[in-house]
Protein backbone atom coordinates (compact mmCIF):
# COMPACT_ATOMS: atom_id res chain seq x y z
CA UNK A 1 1.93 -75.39 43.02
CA UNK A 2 0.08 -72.20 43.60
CA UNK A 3 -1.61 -73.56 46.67
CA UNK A 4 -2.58 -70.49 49.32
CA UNK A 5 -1.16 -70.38 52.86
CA UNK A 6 -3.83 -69.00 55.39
CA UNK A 7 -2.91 -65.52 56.94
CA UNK A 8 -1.55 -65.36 60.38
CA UNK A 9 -4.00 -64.17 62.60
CA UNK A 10 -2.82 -60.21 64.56
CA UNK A 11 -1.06 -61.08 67.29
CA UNK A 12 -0.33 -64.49 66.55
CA UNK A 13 3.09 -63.53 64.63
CA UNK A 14 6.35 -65.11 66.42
CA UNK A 15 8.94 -62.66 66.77
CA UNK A 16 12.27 -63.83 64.85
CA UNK A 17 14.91 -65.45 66.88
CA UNK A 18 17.84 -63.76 68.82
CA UNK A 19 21.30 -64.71 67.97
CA UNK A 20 22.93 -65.99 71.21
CA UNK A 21 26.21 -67.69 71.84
CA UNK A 22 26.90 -71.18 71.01
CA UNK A 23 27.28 -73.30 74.00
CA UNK A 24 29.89 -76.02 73.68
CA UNK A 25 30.09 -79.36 75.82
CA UNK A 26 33.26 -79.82 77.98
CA UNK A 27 34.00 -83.71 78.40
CA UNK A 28 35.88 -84.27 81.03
CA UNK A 29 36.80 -88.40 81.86
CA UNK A 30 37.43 -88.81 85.68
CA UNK A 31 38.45 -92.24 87.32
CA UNK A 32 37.20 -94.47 86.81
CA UNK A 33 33.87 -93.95 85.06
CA UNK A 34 34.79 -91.58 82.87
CA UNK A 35 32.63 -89.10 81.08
CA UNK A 36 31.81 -86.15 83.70
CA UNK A 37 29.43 -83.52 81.39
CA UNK A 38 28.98 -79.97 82.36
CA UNK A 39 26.24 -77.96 81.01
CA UNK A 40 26.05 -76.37 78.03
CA UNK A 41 26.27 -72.30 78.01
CA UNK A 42 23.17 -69.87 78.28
CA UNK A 43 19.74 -70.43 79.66
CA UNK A 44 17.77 -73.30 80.23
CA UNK A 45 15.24 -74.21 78.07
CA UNK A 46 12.08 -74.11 80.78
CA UNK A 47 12.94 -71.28 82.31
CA UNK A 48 13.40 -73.73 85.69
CA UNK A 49 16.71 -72.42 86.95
CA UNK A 50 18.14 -75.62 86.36
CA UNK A 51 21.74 -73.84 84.96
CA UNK A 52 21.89 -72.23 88.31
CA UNK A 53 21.32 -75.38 90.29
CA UNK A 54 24.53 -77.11 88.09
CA UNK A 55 26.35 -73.74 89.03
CA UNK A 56 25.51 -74.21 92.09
CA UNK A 57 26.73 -77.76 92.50
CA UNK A 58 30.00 -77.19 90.17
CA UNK A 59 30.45 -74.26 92.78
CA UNK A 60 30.34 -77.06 95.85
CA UNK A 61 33.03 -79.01 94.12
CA UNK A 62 35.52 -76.35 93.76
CA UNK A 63 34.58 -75.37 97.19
CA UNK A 64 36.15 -78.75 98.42
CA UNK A 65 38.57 -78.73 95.89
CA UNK A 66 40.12 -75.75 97.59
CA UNK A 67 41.00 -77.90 100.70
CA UNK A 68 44.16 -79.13 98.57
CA UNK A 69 45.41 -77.27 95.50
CA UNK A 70 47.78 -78.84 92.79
CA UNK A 71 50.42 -76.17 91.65
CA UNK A 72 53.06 -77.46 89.24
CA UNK A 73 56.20 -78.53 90.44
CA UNK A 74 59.01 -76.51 90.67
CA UNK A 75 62.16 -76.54 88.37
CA UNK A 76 63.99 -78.15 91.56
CA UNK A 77 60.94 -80.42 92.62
CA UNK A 78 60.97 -81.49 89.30
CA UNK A 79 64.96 -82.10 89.18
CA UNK A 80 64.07 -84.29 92.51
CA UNK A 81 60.60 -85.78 91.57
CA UNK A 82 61.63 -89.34 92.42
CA UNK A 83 62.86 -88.56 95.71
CA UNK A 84 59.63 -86.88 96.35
CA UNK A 85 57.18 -89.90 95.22
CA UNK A 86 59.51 -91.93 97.95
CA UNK A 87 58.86 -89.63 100.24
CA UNK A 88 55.13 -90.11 100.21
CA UNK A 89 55.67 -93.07 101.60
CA UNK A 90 53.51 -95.30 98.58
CA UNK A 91 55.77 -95.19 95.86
CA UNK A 92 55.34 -95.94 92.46
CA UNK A 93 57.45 -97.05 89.52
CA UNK A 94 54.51 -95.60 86.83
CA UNK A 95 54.90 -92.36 88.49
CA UNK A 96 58.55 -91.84 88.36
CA UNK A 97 60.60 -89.42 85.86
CA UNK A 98 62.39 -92.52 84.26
CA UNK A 99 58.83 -94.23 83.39
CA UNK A 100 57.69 -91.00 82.02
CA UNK A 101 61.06 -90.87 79.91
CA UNK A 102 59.88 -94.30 78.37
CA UNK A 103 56.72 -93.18 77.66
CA UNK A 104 57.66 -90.15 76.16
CA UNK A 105 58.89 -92.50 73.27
CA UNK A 106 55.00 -93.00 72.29
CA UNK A 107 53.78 -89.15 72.37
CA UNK A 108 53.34 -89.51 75.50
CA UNK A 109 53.87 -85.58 77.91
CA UNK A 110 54.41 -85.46 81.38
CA UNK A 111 53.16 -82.65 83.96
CA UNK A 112 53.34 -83.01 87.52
CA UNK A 113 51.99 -81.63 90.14
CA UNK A 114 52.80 -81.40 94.06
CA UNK A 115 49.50 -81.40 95.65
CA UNK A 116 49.85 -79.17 99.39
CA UNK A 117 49.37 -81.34 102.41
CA UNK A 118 48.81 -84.63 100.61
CA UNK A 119 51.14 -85.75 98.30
CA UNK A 120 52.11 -85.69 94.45
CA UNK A 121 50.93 -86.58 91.12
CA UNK A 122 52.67 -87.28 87.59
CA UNK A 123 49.79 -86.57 84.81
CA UNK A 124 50.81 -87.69 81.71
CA UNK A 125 49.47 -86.33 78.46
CA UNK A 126 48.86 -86.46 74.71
CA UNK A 127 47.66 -84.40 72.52
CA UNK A 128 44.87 -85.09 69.85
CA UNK A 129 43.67 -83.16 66.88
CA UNK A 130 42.58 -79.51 67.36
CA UNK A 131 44.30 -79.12 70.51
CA UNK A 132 42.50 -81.24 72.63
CA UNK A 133 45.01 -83.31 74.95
CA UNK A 134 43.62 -86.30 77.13
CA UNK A 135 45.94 -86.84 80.63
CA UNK A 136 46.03 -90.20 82.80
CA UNK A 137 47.94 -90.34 86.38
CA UNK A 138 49.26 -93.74 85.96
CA UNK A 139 48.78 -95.37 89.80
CA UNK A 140 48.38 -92.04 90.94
CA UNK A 141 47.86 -89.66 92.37
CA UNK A 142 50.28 -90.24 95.54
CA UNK A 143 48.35 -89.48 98.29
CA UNK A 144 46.33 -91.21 101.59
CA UNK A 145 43.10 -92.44 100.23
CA UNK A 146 40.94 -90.14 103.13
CA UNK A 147 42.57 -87.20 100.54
CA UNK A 148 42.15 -88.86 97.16
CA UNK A 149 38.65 -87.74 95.89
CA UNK A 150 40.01 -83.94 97.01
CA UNK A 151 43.25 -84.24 94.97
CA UNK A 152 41.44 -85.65 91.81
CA UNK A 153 39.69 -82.71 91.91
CA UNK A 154 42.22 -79.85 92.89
CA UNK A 155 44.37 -82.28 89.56
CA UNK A 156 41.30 -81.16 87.96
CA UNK A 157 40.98 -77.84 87.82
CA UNK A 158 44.71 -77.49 87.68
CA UNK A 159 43.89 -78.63 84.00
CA UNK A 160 40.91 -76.78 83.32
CA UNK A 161 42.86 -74.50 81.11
CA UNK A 162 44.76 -76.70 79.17
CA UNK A 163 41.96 -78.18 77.10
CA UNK A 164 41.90 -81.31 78.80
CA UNK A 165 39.18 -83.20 77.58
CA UNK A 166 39.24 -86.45 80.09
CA UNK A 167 41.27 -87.35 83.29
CA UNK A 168 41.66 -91.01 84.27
CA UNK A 169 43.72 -91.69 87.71
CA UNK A 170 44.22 -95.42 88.90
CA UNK A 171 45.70 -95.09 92.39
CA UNK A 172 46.34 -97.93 94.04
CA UNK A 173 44.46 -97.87 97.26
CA UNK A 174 41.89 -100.28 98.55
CA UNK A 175 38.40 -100.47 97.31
CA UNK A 176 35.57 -99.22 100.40
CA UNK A 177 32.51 -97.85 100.60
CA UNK A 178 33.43 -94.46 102.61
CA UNK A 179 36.04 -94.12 99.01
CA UNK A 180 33.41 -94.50 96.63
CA UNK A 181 30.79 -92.16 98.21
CA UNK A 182 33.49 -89.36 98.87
CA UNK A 183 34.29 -89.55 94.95
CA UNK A 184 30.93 -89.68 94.06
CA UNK A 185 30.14 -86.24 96.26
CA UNK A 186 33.26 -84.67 94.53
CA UNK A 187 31.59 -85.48 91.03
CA UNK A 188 34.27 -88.49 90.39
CA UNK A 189 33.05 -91.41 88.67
CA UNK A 190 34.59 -94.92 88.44
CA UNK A 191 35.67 -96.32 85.10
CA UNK A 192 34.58 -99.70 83.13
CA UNK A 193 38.10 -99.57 81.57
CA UNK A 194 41.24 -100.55 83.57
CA UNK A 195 44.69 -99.76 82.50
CA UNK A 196 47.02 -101.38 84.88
CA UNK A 197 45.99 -104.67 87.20
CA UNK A 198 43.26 -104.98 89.22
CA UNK A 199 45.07 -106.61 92.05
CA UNK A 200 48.34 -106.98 92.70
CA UNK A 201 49.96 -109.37 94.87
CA UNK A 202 52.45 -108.52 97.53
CA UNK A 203 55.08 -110.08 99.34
CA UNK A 204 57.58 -108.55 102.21
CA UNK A 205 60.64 -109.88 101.50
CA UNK A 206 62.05 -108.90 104.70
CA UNK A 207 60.21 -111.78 106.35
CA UNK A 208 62.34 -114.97 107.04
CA UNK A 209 63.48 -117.00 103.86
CA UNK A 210 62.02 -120.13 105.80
CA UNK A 211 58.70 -118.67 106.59
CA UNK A 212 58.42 -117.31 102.86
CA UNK A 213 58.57 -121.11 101.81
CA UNK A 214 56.29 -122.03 104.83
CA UNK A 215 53.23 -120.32 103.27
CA UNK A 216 54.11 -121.65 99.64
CA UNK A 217 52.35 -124.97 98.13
CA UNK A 218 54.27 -128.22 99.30
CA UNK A 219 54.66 -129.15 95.61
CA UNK A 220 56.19 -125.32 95.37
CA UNK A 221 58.80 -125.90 97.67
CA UNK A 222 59.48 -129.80 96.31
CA UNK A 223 60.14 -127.30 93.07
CA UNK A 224 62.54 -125.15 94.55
CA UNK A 225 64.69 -127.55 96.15
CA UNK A 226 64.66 -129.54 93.18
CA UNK A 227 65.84 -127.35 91.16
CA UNK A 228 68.61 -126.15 94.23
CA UNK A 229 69.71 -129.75 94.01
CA UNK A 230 69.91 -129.58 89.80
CA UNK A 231 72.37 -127.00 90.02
CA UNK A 232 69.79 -124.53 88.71
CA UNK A 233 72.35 -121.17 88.57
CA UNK A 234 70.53 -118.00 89.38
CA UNK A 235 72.50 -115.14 88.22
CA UNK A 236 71.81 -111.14 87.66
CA UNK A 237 73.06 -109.75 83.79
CA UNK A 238 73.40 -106.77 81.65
CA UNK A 239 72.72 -108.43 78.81
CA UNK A 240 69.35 -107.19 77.17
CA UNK A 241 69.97 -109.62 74.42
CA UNK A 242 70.45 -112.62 76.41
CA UNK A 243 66.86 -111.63 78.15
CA UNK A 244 65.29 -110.87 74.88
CA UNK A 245 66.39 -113.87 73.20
CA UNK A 246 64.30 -116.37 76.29
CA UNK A 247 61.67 -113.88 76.03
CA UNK A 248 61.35 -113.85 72.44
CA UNK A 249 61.73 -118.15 73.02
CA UNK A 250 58.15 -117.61 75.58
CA UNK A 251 56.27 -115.27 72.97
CA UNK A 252 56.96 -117.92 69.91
CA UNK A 253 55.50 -120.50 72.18
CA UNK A 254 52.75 -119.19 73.64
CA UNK A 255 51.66 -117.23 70.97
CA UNK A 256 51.56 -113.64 72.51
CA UNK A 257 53.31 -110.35 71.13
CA UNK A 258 56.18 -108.70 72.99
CA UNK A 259 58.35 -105.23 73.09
CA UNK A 260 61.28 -104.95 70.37
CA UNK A 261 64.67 -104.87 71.91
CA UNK A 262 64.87 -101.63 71.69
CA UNK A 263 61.99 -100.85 73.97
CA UNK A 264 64.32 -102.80 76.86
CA UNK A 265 67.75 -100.71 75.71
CA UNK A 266 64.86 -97.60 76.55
CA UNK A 267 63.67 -98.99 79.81
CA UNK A 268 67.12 -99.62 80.79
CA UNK A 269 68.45 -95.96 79.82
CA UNK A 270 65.26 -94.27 81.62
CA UNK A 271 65.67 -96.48 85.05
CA UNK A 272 69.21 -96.68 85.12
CA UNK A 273 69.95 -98.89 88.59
CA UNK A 274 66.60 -99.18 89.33
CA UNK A 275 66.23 -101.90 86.58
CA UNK A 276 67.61 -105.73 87.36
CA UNK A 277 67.68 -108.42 85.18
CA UNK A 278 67.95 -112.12 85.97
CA UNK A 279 68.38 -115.07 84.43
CA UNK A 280 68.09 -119.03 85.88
CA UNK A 281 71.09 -121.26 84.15
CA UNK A 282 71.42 -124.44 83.73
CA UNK A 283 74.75 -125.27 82.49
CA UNK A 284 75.46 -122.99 80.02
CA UNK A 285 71.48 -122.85 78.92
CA UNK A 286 69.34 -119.47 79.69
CA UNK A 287 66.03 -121.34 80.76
CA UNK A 288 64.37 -118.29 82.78
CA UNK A 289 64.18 -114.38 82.74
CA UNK A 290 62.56 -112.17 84.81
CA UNK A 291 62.93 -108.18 84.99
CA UNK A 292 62.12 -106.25 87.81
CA UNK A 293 62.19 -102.68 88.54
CA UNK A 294 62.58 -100.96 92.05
CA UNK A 295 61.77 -97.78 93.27
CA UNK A 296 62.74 -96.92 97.44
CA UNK A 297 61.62 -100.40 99.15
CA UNK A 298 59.10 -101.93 96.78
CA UNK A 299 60.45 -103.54 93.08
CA UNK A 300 57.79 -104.67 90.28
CA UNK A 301 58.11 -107.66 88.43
CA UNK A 302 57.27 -106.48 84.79
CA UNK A 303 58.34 -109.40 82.68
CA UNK A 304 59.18 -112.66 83.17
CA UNK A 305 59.64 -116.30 81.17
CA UNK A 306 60.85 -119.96 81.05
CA UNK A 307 62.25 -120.68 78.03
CA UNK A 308 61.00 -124.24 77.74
CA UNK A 309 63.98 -125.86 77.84
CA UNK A 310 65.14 -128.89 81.33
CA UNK A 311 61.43 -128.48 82.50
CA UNK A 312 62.63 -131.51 84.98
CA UNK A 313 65.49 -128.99 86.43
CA UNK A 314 62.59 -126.83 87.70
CA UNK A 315 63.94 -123.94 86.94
CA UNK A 316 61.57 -121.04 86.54
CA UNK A 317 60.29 -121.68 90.32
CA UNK A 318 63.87 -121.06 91.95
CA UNK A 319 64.43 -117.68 89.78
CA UNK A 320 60.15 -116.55 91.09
């Protein structure tokens, strides 16, 4: 309202500002604690050299990262990938072709990678708006925990140039403090999310059928051979609908939500033999389901249900 500004003192006058590129934040999520954040581009704003000290650092990493390198697999490694998780001696029925089939069905892409001197990885991604993909190793990468921090890393840079924006791996190796300090020097983070398990549970079947029941609850074993003595049939099926229809029986009464059928016709197509249904019978009732999927000498249990029905034939503990 025709109120004066004072006159800039000579000399005083700031020069106008130079147009400089636009730095942009890369995001990248790395197990488990997800967000890893590199720098944004040109100088820092003190003048401290701070840019070049994350340089140098990023430059460490890659350094290390070097010691294994992830190059996509080949058009015959990839014809043979399942044969090649087997052979790393820790196989895995999330990082198989036939799981990745399954979850193609959701958007779901897979890439994998054979990682040199250590082992392999399946990365599955899926792409988001603008571009921008996200990729998770599900239980993986398949390799000896002393090489795990390495071959998160080499996985990586491997997709640096795909506009990854986050990597989360699960392997399943055990939890020590030598682990968590080498991922923590490779820039690796854990994460406060958890896709699969926490702990899983074990058991060698090749031990002896009598010492299997030896280290089970005496009530377990009363259980069993109750439901031995009921006539409790144990039999493997085909039949997807005869599964889904106990399962479906579980969900209703314990209020939880479960897969269509269709998602089971999928699993079955995608794992072929691998897959094995069974079902505990008593007379000509289905009272129990379970579904368990195998991959070399290690099977999953992945669903599993009693319907409800001759709880005082026992038998859901004879088909477990």
């Amino acid at each position: 309202h025709g109120r004066r500004l004072p006159a800039v003192p000579e000399g005083r006058a700031r020069p106008a500002a130079r147009s400089g590129p636009v730095g942009i934040l890369r995001l990248r999520a790395l197990p488990r604690v997800h967000v890893h954040r590199a720098r944004a581009l040109g100088p820092s704003r003190d003048g401290s050299g701070r840019r070049r000290r994350d340089a140098g650092a990023r430059t460490g990493r890659e350094r290390r990262a070097r010691l294994i390198v992830a190059r996509p697999a080949t058009a015959a490694e990839a014809a043979a990938w399942d044969g090649l998780v087997e052979a790393t001696g820790r196989p895995q029925l999330l990082q198989t072709a036939g799981w990745a089939a399954v979850k193609a069905a959701t958007g779901w892409r897979a890439e994998r990678f054979v990682l040199e001197g250590a082992g392999v990885a399946q990365v599955l991604l899926r792409e988001l708006p603008l571009g921008i993909s996200v990729a998770y190793a599900p239980r993986g990468p398949l390799v000896p925990a002393e090489r795990l921090a390495a071959s998160i890393v080499a996985l990586r840079s491997a997709l640096a140039g795909r506009l990854c924006a986050s990597l989360l791996c699960d392997p399943e190796v055990p939890d020590a403090p030598e682990l968590r300090a080498d991922l923590a020097r490779s820039g690796v983070r854990l994460a406060p999310v958890f896709v699969q398990p926490r702990r899983t549970l074990v058991v060698d079947l090749a031990r002896d059928p009598d010492e299997l029941l030896g280290a089970m609850r005496k009530k377990t074993r009363q259980y069993i051979r109750k439901a031995e003595r009921s006539g409790v049939a144990i039999e493997e099926t085909s039949d997807l609908e005869r599964f889904h229809r106990v399962l479906r029986a579980v969900a209703s009464r314990d209020r939880f939500g479960i897969h269509d059928l269709a998602y089971f016709v999928r699993l079955r197509d995608a794992l072929g033999d691998r897959l094995h249904v069974q079902m505990a019978r008593v007379g000509p009732d289905d009272a129990g389901a379970l579904l368990v999927a195998r991959v070399g000498d290690r099977a999953w249990e992945l669903y599993c249900g009693w319907s409800g029905t001759h709880a005082g034939e026992r038998p859901f503990y004879l088909l477990k």
